[in-house]
Protein backbone atom coordinates (compact mmCIF):
# COMPACT_ATOMS: atom_id res chain seq x y z
CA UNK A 1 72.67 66.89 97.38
CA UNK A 2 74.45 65.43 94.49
CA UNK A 3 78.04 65.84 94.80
CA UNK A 4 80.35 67.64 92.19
CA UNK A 5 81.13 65.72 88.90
CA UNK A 6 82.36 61.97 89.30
CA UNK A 7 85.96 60.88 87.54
CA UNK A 8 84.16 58.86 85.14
CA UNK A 9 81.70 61.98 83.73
CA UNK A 10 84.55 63.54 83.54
CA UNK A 11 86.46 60.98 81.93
CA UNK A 12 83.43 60.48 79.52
CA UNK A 13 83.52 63.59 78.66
CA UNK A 14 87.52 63.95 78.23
CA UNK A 15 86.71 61.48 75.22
CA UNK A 16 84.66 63.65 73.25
CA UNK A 17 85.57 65.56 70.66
CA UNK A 18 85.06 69.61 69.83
CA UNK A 19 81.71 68.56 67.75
CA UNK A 20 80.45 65.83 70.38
CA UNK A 21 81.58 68.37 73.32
CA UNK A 22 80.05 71.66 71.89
CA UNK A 23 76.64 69.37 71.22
CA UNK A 24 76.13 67.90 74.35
CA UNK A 25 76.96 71.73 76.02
CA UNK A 26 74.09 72.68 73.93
CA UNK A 27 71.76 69.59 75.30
CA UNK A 28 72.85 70.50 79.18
CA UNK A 29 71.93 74.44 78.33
CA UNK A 30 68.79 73.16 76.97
CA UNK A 31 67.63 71.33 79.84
CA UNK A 32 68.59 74.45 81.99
CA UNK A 33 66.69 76.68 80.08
CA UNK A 34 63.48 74.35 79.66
CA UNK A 35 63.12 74.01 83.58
CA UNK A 36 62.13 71.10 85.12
CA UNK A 37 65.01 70.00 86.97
CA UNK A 38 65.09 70.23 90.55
CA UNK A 39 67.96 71.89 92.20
CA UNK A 40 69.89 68.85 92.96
CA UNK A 41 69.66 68.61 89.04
CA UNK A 42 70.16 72.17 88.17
CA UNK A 43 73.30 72.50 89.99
CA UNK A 44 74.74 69.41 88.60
CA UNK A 45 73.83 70.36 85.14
CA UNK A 46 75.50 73.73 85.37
CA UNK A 47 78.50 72.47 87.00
CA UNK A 48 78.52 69.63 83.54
CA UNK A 49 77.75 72.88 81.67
CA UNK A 50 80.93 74.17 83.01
CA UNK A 51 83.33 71.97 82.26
CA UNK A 52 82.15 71.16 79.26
CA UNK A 53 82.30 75.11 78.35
CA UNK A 54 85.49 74.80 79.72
CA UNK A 55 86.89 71.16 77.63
CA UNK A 56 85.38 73.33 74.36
CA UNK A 57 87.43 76.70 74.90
CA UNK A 58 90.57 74.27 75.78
CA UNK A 59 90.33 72.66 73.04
CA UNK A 60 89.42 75.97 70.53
CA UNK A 61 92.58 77.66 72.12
CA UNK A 62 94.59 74.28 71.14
CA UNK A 63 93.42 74.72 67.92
CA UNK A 64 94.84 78.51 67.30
CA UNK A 65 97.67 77.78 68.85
CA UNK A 66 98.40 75.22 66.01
CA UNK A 67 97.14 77.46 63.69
CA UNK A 68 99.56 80.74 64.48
CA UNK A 69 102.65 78.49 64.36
CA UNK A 70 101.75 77.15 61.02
CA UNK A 71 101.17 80.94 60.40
CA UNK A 72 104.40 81.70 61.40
CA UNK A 73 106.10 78.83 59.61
CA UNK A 74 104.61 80.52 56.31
CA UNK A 75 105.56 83.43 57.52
CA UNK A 76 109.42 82.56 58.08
CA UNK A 77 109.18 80.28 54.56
CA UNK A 78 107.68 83.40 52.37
CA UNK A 79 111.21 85.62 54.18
CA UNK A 80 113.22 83.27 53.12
CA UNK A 81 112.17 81.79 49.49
CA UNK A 82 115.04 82.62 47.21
CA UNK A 83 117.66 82.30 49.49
CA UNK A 84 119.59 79.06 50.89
CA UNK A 85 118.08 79.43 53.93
CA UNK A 86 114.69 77.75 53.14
CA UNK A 87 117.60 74.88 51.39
CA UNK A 88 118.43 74.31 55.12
CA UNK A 89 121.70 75.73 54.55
CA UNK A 90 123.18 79.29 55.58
CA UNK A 91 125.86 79.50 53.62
CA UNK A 92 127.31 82.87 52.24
CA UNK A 93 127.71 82.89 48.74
CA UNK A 94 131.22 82.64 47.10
């Protein structure tokens, strides 16, 4: 039996991107569904599947994470317009 994912699949598919990743998860699920592989196949397929899955969510959660902070940056900006504090200074007024 074929064994588990070599270093360089995995380092081929650490160099794709979220569009590149999520398309070739879609080819792998594709082949899976169609049939046709043996098991040897099958197995290794789900197991590239997997990590795959796995590089997309990774990267997804990456992406929100980015996206709250900026969230939050507006956030603290919009409590703060008006005042010195968004002027980088906290200085009571005189």
């Amino acid at each position: 039996m074929k064994e588990e994912l070599t270093e360089d699949e995995k380092k081929a598919m650490d160099a794709l991107n979220y569009e590149e990743t999520r398309d070739e998860l879609e080819r792998v699920v594709e082949a899976l569904q169609a049939g046709g592989l043996n098991l040897e196949e099958s197995v290794h397929a789900w197991e590239k599947g997997q990590y795959l899955a796995k590089r997309a969510e990774g990267m997804l959660e990456k992406v929100k994470g980015r996206i709250e902070e900026v969230q939050r940056e507006q956030q603290a900006a919009g409590t703060t317009a008006g005042t010195q504090l968004n002027f980088g200074g906290n200085r009571k007024a005189q």
